[in-house]
Protein backbone atom coordinates (compact mmCIF):
# COMPACT_ATOMS: atom_id res chain seq x y z
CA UNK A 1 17.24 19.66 -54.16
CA UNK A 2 14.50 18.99 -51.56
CA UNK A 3 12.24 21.64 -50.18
CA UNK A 4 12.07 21.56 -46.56
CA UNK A 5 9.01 21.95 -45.19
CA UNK A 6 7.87 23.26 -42.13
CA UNK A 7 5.36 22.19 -39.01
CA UNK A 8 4.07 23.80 -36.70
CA UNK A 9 4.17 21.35 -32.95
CA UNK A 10 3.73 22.41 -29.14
CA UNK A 11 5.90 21.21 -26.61
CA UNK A 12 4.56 20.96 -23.35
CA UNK A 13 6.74 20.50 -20.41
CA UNK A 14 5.88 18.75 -16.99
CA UNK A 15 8.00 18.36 -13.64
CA UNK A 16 8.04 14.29 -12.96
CA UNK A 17 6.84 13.51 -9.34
CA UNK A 18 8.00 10.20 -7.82
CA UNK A 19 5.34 8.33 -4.78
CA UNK A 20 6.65 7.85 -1.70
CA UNK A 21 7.70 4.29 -2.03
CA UNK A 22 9.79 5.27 -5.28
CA UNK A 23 13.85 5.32 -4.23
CA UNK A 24 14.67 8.91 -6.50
CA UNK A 25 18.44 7.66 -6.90
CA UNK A 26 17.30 4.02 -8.36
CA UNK A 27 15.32 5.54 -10.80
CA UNK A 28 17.82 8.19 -12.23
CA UNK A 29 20.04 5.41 -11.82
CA UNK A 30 18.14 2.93 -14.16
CA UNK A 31 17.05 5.50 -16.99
CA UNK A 32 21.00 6.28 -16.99
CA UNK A 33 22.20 2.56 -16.90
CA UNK A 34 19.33 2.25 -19.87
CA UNK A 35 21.35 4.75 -22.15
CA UNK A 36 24.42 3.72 -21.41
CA UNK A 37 23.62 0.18 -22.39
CA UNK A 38 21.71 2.02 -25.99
CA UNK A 39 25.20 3.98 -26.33
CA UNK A 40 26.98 0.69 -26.51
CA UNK A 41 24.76 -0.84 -28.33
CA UNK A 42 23.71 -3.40 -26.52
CA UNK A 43 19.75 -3.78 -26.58
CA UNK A 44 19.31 -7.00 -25.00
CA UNK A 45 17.45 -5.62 -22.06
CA UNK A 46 15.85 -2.12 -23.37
CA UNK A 47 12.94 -1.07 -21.28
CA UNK A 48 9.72 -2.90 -22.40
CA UNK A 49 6.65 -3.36 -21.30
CA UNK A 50 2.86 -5.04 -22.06
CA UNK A 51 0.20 -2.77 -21.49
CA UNK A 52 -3.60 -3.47 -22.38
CA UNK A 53 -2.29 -6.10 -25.16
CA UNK A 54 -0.07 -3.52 -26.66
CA UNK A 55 4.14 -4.09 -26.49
CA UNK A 56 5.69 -1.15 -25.49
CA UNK A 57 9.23 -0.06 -25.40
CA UNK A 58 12.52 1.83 -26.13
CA UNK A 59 13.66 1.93 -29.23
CA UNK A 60 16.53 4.89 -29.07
CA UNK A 61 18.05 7.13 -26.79
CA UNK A 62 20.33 10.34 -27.36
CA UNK A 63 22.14 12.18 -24.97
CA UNK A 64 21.86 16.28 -25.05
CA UNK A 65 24.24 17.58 -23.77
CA UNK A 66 26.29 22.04 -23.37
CA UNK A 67 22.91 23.59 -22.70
CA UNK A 68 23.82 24.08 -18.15
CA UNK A 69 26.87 25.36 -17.13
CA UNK A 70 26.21 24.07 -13.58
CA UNK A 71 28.51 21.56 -12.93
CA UNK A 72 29.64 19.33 -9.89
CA UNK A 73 33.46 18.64 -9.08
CA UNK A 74 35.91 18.05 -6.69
CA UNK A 75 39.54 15.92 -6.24
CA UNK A 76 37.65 12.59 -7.38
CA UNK A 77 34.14 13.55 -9.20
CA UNK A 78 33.23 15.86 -11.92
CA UNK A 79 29.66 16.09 -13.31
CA UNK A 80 28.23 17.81 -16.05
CA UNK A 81 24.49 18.11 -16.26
CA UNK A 82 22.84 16.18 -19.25
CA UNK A 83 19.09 15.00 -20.64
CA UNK A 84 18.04 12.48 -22.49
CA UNK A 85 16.02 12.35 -25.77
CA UNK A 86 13.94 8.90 -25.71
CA UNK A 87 11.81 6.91 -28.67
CA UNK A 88 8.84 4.95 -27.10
CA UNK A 89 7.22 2.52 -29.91
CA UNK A 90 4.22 1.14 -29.11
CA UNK A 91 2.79 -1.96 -31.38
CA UNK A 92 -0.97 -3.08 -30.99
CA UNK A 93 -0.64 -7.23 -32.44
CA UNK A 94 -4.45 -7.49 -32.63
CA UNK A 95 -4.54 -4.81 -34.87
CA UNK A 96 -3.96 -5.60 -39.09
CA UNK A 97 -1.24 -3.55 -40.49
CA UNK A 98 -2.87 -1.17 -43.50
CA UNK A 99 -1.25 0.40 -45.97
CA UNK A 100 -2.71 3.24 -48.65
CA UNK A 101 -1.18 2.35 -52.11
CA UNK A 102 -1.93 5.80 -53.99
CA UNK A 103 -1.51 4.42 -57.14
CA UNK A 104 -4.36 2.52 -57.69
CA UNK A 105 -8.04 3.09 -57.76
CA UNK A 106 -9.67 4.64 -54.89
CA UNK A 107 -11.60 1.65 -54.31
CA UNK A 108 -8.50 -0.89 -54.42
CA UNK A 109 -6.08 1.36 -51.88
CA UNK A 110 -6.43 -0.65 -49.36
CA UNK A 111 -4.11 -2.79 -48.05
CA UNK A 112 -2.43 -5.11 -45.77
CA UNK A 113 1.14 -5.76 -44.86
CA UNK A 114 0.54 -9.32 -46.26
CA UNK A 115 -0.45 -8.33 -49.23
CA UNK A 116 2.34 -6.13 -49.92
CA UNK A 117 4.95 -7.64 -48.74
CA UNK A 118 6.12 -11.18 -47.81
CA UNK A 119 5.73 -11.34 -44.66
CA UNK A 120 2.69 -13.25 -42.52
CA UNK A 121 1.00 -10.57 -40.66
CA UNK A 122 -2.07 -12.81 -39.45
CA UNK A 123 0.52 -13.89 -36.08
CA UNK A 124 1.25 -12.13 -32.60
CA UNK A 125 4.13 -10.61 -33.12
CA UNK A 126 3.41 -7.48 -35.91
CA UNK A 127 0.89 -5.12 -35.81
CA UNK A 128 0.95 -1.25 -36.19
CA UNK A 129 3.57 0.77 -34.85
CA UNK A 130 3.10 4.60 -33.65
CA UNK A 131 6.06 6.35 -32.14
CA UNK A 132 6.06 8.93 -28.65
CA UNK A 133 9.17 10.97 -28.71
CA UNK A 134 10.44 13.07 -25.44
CA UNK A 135 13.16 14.54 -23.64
CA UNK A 136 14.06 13.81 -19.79
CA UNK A 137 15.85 15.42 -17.70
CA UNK A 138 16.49 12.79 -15.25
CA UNK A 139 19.02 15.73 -12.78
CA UNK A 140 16.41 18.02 -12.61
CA UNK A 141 13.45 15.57 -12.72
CA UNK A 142 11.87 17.65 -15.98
CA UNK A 143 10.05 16.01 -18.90
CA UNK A 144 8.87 17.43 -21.87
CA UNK A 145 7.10 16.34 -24.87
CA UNK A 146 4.79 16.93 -28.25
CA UNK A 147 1.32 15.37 -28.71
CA UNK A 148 0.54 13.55 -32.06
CA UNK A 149 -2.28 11.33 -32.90
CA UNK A 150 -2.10 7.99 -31.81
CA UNK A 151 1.12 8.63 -29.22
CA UNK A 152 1.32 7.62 -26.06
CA UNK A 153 -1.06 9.83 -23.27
CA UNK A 154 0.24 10.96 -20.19
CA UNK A 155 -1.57 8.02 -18.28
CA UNK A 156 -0.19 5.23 -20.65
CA UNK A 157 3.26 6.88 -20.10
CA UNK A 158 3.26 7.08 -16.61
CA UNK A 159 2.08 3.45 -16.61
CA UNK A 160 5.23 2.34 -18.90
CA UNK A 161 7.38 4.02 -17.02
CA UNK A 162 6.09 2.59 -13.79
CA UNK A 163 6.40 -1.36 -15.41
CA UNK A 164 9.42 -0.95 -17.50
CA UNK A 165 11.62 1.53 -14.97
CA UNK A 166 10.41 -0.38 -11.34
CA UNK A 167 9.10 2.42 -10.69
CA UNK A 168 6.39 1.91 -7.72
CA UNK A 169 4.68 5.93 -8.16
CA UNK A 170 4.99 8.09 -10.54
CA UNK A 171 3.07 11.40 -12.17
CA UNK A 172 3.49 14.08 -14.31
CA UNK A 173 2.51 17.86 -13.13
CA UNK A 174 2.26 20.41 -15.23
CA UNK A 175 4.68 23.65 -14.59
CA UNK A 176 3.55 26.94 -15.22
CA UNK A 177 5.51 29.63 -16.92
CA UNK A 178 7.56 32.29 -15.29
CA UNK A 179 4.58 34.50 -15.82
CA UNK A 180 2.58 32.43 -13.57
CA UNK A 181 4.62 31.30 -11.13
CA UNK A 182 5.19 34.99 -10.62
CA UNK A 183 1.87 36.81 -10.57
CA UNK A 184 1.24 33.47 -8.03
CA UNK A 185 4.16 34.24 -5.66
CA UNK A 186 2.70 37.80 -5.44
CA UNK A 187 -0.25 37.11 -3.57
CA UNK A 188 -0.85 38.30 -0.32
CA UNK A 189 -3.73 36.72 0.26
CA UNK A 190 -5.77 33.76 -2.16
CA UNK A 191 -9.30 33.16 -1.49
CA UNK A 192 -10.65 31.72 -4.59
CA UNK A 193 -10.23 28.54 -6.95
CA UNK A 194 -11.81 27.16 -9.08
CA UNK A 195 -11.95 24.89 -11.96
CA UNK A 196 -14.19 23.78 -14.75
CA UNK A 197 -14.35 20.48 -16.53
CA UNK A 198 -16.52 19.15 -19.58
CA UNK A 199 -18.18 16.04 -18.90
CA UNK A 200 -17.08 13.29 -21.27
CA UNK A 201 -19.19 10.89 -22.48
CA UNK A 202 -16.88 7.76 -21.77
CA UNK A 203 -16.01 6.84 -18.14
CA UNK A 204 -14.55 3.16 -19.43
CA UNK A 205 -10.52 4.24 -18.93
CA UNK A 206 -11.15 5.20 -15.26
CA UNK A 207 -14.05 3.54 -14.11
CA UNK A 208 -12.22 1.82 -11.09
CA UNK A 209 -10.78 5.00 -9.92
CA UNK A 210 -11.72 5.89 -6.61
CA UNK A 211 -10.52 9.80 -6.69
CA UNK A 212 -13.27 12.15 -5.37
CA UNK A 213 -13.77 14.21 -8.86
CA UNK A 214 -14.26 11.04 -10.58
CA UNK A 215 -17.33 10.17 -9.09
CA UNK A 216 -18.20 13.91 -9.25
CA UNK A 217 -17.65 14.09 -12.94
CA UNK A 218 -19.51 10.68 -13.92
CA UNK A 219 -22.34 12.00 -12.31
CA UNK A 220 -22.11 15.38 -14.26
CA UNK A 221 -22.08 13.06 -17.34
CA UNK A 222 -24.94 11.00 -15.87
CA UNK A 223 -27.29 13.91 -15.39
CA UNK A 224 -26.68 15.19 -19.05
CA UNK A 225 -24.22 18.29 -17.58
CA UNK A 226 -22.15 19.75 -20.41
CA UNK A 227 -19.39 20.59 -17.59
CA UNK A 228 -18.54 20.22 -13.62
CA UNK A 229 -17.54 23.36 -11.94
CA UNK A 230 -16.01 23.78 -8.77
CA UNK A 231 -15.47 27.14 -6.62
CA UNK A 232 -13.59 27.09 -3.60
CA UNK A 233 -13.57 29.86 -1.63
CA UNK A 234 -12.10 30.95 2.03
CA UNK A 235 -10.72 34.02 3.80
CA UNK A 236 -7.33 32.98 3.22
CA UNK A 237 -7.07 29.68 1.73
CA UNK A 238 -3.20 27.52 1.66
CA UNK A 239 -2.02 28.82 -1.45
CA UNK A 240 0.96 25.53 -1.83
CA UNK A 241 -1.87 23.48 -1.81
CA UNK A 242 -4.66 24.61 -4.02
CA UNK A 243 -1.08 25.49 -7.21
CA UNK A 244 -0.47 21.37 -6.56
CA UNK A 245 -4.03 20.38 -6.96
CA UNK A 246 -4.88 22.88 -10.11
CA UNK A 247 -1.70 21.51 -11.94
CA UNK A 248 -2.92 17.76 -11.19
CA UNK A 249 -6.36 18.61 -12.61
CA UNK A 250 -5.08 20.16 -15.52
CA UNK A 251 -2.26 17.26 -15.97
CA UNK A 252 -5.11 14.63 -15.95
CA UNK A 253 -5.69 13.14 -19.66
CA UNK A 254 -8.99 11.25 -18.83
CA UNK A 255 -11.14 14.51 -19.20
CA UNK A 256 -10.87 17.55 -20.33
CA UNK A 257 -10.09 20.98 -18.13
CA UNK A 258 -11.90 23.83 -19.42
CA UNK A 259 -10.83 26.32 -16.81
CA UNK A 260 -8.62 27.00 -13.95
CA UNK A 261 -7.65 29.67 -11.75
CA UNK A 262 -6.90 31.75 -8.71
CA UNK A 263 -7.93 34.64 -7.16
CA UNK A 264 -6.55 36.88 -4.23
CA UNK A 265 -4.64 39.90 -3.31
CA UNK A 266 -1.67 41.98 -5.08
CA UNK A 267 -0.55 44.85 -3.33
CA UNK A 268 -4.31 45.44 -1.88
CA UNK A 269 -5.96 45.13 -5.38
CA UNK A 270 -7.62 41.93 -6.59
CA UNK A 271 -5.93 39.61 -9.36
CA UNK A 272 -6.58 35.90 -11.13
CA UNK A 273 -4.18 33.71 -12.57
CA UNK A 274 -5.26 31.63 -15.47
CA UNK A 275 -3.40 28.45 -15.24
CA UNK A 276 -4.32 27.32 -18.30
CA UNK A 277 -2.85 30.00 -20.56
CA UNK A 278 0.48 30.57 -17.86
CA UNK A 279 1.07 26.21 -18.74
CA UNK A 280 4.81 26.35 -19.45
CA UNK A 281 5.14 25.36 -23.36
CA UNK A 282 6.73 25.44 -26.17
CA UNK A 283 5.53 26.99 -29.61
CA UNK A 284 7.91 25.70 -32.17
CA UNK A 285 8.22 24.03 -35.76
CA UNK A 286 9.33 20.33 -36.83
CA UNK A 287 12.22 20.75 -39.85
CA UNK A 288 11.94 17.77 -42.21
CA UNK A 289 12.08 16.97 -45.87
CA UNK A 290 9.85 14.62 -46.93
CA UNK A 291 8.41 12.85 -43.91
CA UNK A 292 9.34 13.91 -40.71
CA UNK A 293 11.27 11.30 -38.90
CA UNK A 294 12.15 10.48 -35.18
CA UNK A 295 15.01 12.53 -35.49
CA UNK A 296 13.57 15.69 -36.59
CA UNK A 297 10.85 15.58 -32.89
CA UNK A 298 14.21 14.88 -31.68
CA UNK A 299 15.86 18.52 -32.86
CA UNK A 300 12.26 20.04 -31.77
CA UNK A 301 12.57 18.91 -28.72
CA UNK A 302 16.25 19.76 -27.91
CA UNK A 303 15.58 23.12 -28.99
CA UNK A 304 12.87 23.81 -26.87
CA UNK A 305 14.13 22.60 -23.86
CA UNK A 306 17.62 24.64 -24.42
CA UNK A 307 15.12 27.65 -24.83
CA UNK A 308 12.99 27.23 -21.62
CA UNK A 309 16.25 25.85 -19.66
CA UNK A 310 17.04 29.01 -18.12
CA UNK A 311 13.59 29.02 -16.43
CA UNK A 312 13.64 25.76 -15.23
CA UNK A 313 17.05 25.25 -13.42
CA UNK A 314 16.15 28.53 -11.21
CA UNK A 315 13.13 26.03 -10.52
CA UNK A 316 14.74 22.74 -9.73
CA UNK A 317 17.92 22.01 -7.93
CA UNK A 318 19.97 19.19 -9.55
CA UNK A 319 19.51 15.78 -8.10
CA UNK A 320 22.87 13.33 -9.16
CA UNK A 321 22.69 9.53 -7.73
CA UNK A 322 25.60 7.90 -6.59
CA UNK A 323 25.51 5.70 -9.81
CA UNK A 324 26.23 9.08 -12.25
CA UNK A 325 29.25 9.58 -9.10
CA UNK A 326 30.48 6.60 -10.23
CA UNK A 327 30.47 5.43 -6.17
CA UNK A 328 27.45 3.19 -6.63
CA UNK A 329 28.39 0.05 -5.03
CA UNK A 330 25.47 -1.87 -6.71
């Protein structure tokens, strides 16, 4: 019998924000036409896109479904909340497929697809192939998701889902705990934030953008600055506001956030919330024997969003399109 070994993986969770010019009902509506179409098998028109040179798409789709009593019926509809688990696979075709035969000699490990197999690797169409697992709650508008090396960022994610979904906006914020939101709601009064981030030595993947804090941070980099810090402070500063633009910063993947938080009044006495350590995550292990496959992300990710569910339906209403009604005249 095989031992089953255990790994340790974080799930991080993040609530999906649509732009203005994104319809919220088309997009539920074609994420849930997209598994119904992988239910029956039918993968003529899975969600694909070309990114940067690399093909990426959907290669499998689960339903999860008993973890939210909240339901939705009357004489002709009854709905019963559901999320979805979702494969991404993204190949690079410039790049040779390698292989590490164990078995020989250090020096002759090496190799290629071609040379192991018969197949012609030198073409467009095969190259190496890293999966991105998550979980979506398309009702509640919640995503979550491990990192590995090699798997899709944020950024790259957002941009998929953008090409492959029609989607014309789209971001990711990160949600704080219960913790957090908490100590937050508490405050009388805020009247500091601030934030910290390392400079990075690469500006390549965002050069073109035209946010404020980019140009900030570039010259941070430029003058040699091992971080960019900024403070702001005010008598009584718009507490909605400054939560939204802390969670962007820290949801960003082009640089890295080395503090956040806020500062004001509790009950007449001064306290800070650390975003950073209040991020709502996960702290699990993967299951596997062997290797660990899709499936077994799959289980790590089910679990952990059954665990934090509680949480995050007192957070977010459910949203159901008239598609999931099944009075979508389309």
């Amino acid at each position: 019998m095989t031992e089953k070994v255990f790994k340790s993986k974080r799930v991080y969770f993040y609530r999906v924000n649509l732009g203005k010019r994104t319809n919220g009902d088309s997009f539920q509506t074609n994420v849930i036409s997209a598994y119904d179409k992988f239910y029956r098998r039918d993968y003529s028109d899975a969600p694909e896109a070309t990114i940067n040179g690399e093909r990426i798409y959907i290669s499998a789709m689960s339903k999860v479904v008993d973890f939210d009593d909240e339901k939705l019926e009357n004489e002709d509809f009854y709905f019963s909340p559901y999320a979805i688990l979702i494969n991404i696979a993204r190949v690079d075709p410039s790049k040779e497929v390698e292989y590490g035969v164990l078995t020989n000699q250090v020096d002759e490990r090496r190799k290629t697809l071609g040379e192991v197999a018969d197949i012609d690797d030198s073409g467009d169409n095969i190259g190496p192939l890293v999966n991105t697992q998550i979980i979506y709650d398309p009702f509640r508008r919640v995503l979550a998701r491990k990192r590995s090396t090699g798997d899709l960022s944020n950024y790259l994610l957002c941009k998929f889902i953008k090409a492959a979904f029609d989607v014309k906006g789209i971001s990711f914020e990160i949600m704080l705990n219960k913790k957090g939101m908490t100590d937050i709601d508490k405050f009388t009064s805020v009247y500091e934030a601030e934030y910290k981030i390392a400079a990075p030595d690469n500006f390549k993947s965002y050069a073109n953008d035209d946010r404020s804090e980019f140009g900030d941070i570039k010259f941070a980099s430029d003058v040699n600055s091992e971080a960019y810090k900024i403070v702001l402070t005010g008598a009584n500063l718009t507490k909605k506001n400054l939560k939204t633009k802390l969670k962007n910063i820290l949801t960003e993947d082009s640089f890295e956030v080395k503090m956040a938080q806020i500062t004001g009044l509790t009950d007449g006495q001064e306290s800070t919330v650390d975003l950073i350590k209040n991020k709502l995550v996960y702290d699990g292990r993967v299951e596997f024997e062997n290797k660990v496959t899709i499936k077994d992300f799959f289980n790590l990710l089910e679990f952990a969003y059954k665990e934090e569910f509680n949480f995050i339906k007192t957070m977010y209403k459910l949203e159901v399109s008239q598609y999931e009604k099944g009075t979508d005249e389309t």
